[in-house]
C-alpha atoms as a PDB file:
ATOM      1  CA  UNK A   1      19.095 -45.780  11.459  1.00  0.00           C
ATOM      2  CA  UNK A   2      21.927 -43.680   9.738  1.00  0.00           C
ATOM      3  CA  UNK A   3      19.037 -41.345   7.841  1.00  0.00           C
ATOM      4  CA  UNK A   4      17.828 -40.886  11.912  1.00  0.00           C
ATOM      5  CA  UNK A   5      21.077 -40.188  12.942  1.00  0.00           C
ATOM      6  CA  UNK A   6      21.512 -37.782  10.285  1.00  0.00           C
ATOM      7  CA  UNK A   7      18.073 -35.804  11.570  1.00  0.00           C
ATOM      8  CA  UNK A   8      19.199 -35.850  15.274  1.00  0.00           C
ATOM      9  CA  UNK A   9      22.450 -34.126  14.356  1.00  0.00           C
ATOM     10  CA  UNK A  10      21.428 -31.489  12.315  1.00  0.00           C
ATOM     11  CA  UNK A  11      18.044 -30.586  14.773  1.00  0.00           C
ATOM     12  CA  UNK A  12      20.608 -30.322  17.266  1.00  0.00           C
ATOM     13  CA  UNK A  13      22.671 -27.985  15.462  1.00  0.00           C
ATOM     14  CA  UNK A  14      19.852 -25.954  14.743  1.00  0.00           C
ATOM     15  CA  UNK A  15      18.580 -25.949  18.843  1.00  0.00           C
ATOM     16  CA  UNK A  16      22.149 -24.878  19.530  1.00  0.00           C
ATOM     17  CA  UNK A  17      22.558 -22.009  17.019  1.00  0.00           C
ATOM     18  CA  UNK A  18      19.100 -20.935  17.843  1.00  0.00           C
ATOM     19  CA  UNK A  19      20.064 -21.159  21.573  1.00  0.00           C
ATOM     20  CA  UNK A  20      22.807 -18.633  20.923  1.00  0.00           C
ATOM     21  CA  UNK A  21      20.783 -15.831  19.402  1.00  0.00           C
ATOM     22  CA  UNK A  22      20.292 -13.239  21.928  1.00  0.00           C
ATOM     23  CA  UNK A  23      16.843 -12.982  21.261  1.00  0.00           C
ATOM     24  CA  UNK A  24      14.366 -14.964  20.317  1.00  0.00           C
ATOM     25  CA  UNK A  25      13.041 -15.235  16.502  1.00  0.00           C
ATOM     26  CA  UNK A  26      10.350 -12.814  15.666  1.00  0.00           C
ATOM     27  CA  UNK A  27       7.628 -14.959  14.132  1.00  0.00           C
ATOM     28  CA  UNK A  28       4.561 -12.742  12.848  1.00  0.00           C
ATOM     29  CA  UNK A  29       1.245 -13.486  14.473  1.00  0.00           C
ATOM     30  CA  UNK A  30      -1.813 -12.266  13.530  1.00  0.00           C
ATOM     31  CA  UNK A  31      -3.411 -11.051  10.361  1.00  0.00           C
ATOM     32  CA  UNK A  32      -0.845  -9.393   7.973  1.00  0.00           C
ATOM     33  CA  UNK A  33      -1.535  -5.399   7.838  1.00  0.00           C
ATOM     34  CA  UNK A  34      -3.053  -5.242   4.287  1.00  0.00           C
ATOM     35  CA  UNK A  35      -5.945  -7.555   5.314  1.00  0.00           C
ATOM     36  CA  UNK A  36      -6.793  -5.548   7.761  1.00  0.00           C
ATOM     37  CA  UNK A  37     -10.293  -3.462   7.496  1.00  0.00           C
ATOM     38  CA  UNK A  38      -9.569   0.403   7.454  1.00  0.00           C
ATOM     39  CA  UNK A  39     -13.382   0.801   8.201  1.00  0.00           C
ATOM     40  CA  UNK A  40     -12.863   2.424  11.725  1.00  0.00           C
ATOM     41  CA  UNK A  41     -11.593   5.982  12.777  1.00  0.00           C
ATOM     42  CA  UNK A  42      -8.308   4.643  13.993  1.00  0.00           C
ATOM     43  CA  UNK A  43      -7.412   2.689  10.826  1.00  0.00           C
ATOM     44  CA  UNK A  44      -4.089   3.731   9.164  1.00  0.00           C
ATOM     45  CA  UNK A  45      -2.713   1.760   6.428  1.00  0.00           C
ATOM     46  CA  UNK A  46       0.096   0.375   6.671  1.00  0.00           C
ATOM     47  CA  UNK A  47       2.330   2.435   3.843  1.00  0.00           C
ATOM     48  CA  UNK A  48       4.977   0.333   4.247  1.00  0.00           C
ATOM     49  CA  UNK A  49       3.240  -2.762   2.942  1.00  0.00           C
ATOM     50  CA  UNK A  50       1.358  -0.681  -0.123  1.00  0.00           C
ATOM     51  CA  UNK A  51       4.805   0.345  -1.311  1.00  0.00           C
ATOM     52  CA  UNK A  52       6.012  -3.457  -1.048  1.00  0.00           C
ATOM     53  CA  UNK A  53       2.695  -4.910  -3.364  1.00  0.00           C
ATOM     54  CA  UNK A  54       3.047  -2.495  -5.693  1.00  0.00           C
ATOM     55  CA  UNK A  55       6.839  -2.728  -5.967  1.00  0.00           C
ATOM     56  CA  UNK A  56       6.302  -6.628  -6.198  1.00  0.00           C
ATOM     57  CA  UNK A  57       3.769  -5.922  -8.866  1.00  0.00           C
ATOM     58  CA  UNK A  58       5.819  -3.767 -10.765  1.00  0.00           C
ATOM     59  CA  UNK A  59       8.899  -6.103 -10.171  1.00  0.00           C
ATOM     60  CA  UNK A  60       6.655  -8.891 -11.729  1.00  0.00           C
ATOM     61  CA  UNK A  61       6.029  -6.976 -14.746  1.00  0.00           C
ATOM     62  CA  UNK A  62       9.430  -5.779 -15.457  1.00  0.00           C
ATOM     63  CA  UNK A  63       9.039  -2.576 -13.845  1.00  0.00           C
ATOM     64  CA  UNK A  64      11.069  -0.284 -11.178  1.00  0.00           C
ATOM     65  CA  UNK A  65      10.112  -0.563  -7.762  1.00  0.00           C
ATOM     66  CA  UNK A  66       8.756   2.903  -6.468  1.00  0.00           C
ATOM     67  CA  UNK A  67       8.984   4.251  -2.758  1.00  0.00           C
ATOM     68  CA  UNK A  68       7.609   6.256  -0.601  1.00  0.00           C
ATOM     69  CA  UNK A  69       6.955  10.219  -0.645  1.00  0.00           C
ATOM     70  CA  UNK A  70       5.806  12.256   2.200  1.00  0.00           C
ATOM     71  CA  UNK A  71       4.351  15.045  -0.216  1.00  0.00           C
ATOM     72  CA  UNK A  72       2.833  12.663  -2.331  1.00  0.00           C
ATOM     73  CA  UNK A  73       1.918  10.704   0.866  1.00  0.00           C
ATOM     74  CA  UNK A  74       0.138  14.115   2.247  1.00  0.00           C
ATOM     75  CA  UNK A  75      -1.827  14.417  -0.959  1.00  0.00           C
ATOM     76  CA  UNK A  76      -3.439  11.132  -0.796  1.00  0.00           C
ATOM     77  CA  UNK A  77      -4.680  11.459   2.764  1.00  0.00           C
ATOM     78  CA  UNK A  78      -6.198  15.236   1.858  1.00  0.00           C
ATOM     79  CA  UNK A  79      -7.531  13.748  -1.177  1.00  0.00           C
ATOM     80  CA  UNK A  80      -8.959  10.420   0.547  1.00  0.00           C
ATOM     81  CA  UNK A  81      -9.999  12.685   3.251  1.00  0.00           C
ATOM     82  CA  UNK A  82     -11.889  15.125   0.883  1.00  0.00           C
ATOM     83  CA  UNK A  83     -13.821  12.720  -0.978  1.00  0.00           C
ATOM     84  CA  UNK A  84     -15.252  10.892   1.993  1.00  0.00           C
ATOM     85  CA  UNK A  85     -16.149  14.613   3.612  1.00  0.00           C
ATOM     86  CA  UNK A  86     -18.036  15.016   0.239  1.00  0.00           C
ATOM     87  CA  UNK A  87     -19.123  11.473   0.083  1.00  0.00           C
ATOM     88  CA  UNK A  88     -18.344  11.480  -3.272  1.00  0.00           C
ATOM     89  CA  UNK A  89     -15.461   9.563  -5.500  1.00  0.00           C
ATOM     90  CA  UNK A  90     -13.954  11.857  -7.229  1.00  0.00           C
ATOM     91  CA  UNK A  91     -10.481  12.956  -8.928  1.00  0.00           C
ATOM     92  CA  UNK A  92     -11.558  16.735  -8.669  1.00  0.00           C
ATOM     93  CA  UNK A  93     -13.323  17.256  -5.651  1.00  0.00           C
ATOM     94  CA  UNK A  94     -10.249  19.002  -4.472  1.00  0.00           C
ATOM     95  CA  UNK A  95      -9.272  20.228  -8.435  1.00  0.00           C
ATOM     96  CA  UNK A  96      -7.001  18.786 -10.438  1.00  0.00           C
ATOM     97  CA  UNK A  97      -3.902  16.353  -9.658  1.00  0.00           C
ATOM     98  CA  UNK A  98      -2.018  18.628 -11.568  1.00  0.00           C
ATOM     99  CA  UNK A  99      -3.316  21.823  -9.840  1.00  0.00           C
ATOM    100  CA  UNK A 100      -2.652  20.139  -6.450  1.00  0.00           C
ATOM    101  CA  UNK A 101       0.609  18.926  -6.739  1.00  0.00           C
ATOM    102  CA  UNK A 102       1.661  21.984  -8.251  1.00  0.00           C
ATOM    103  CA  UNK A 103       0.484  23.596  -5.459  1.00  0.00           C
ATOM    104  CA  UNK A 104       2.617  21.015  -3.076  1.00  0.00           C
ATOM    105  CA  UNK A 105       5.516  21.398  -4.273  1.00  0.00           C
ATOM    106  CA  UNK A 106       6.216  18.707  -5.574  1.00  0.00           C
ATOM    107  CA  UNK A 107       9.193  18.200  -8.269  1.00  0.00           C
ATOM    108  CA  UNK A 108       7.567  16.012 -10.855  1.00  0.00           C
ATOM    109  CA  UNK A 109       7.298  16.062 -14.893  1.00  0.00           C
ATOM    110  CA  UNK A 110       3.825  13.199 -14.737  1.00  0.00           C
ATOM    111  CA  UNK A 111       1.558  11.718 -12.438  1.00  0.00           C
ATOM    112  CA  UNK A 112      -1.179   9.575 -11.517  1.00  0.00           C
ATOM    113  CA  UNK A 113      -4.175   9.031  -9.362  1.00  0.00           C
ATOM    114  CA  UNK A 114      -6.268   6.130  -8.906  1.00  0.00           C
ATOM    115  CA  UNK A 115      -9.244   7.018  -6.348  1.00  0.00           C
ATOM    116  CA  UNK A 116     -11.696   4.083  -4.974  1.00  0.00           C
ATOM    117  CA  UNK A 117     -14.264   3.616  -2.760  1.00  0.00           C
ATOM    118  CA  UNK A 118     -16.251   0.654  -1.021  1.00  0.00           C
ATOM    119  CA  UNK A 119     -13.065  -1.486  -0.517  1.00  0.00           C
ATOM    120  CA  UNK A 120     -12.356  -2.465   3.201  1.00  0.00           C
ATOM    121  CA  UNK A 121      -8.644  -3.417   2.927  1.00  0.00           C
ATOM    122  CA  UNK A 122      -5.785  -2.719   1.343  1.00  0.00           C
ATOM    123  CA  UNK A 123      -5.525  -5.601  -0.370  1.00  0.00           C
ATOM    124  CA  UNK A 124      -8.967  -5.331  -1.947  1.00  0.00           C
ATOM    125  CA  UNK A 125      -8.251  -1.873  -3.009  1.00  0.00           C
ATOM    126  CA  UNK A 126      -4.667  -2.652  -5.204  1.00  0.00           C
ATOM    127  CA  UNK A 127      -6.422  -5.644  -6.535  1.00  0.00           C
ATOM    128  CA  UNK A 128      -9.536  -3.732  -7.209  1.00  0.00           C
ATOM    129  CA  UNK A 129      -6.902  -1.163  -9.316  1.00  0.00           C
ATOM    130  CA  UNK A 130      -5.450  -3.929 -10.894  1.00  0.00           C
ATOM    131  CA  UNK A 131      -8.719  -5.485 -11.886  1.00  0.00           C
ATOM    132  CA  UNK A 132      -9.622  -2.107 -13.830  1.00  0.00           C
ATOM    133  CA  UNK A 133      -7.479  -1.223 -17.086  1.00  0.00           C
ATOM    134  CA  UNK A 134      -6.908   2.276 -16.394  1.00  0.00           C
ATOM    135  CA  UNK A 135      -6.050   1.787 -12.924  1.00  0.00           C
ATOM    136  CA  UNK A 136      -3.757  -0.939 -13.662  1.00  0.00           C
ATOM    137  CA  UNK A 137      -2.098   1.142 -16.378  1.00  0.00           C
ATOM    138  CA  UNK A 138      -1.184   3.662 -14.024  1.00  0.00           C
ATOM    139  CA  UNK A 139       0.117   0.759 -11.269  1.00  0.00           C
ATOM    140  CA  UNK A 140       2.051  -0.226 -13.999  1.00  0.00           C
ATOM    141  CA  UNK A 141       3.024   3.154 -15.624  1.00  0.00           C
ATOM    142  CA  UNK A 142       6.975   2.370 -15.984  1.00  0.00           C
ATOM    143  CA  UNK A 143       7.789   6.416 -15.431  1.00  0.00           C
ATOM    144  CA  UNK A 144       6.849   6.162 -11.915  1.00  0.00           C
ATOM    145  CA  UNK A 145       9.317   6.014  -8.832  1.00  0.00           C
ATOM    146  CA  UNK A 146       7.156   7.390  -6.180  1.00  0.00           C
ATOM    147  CA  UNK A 147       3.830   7.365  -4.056  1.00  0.00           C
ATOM    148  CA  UNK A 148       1.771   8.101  -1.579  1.00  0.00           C
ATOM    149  CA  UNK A 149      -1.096   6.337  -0.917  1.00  0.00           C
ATOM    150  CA  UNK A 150      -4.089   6.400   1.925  1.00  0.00           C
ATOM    151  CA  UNK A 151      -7.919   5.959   2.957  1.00  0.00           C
ATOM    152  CA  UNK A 152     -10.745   7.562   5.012  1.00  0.00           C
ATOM    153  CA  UNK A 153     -13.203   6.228   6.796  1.00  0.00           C
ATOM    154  CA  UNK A 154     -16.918   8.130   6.876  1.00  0.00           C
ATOM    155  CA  UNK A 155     -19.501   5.339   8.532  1.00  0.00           C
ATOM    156  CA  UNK A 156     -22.144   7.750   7.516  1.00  0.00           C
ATOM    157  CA  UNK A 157     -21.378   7.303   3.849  1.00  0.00           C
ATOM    158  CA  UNK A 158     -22.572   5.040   1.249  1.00  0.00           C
ATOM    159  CA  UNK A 159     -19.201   3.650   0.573  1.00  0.00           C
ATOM    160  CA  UNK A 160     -17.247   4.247   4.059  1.00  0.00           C
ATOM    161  CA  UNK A 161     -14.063   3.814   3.150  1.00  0.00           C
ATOM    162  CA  UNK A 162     -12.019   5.902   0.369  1.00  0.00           C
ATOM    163  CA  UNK A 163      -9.226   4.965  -1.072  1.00  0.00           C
ATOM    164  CA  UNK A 164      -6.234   7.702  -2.943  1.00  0.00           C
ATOM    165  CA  UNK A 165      -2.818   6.147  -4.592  1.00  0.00           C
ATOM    166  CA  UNK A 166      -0.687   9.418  -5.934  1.00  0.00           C
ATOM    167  CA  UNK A 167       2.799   7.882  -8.386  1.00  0.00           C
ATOM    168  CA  UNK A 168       4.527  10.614  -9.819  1.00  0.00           C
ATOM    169  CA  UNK A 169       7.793  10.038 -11.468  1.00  0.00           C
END
């Protein structure tokens, strides 16, 4: 009886402090944003959440977190956007990383690329980087501190979705 009374008082407690919030608590719904397929024109992904994995990664590995860059950012949706236009994965189908950040302006002393293709989601596409050494070694490259990362869609390609992730230091 005492371990029910116990229950009572503290649910009501809660049901009155939750009562006094002035609004109510924002409980997600849905699918979260990185399992969501970026096959379609309108598909953006959600930058926000990329940054978070791969600072979580890092984090796990006893690495900096990195954040977000709107240069770097710009980059990987012209080259994302480029290599499904060319239907074709590839680090120079709009030259070199170096060539084109130079070109951006971009601040940096190093950076990296990883490109894919064929992977629907976000999720797939960091795990498909982490599954791959070279990838990985750049997701884990403890110089970085920022990126900018993004897809294309092309239904009339073999792949369909292209993937660009841009870390520079």
């Amino acid at each position: 009886m005492r371990n029910l009374t116990v229950r009572l008082t503290a649910l009501t407690a809660f049901l009155s402090l939750a009562a006094c919030a002035e609004k109510p608590l924002d409980i997600p719904t849905g699918q979260p944003s990185f399992y969501l397929s970026m096959a379609s024109r309108d598909a953006k992904v959600d930058t926000v959440a990329a940054r978070d994995l791969i600072s979580i990664y890092r984090r796990n590995n006893g690495l900096s977190t990195v954040s977000l860059d709107p240069i770097l950012q710009a980059e990987a949706q012209k080259q994302a956007e480029a290599m499904a236009a060319a239907d074709s994965m590839s680090h120079e189908v709009r030259g070199t990383l170096q060539k084109r950040l130079d070109g951006s302006g971009l601040q940096h002393s190093m950076a990296v690329e990883n490109i894919s293709a064929g992977y629907h989601t976000l999720a797939d596409a960091i795990s498909g980087w982490r599954n791959s050494r070279p990838h990985n070694e750049n997701l884990l490259n403890g110089k970085m501190r920022r990126m900018g990362i993004a897809s294309a869609y092309a239904p009339g390609t073999k792949y369909k979705v292209f993937w660009a992730l841009v870390m520079s230091d």
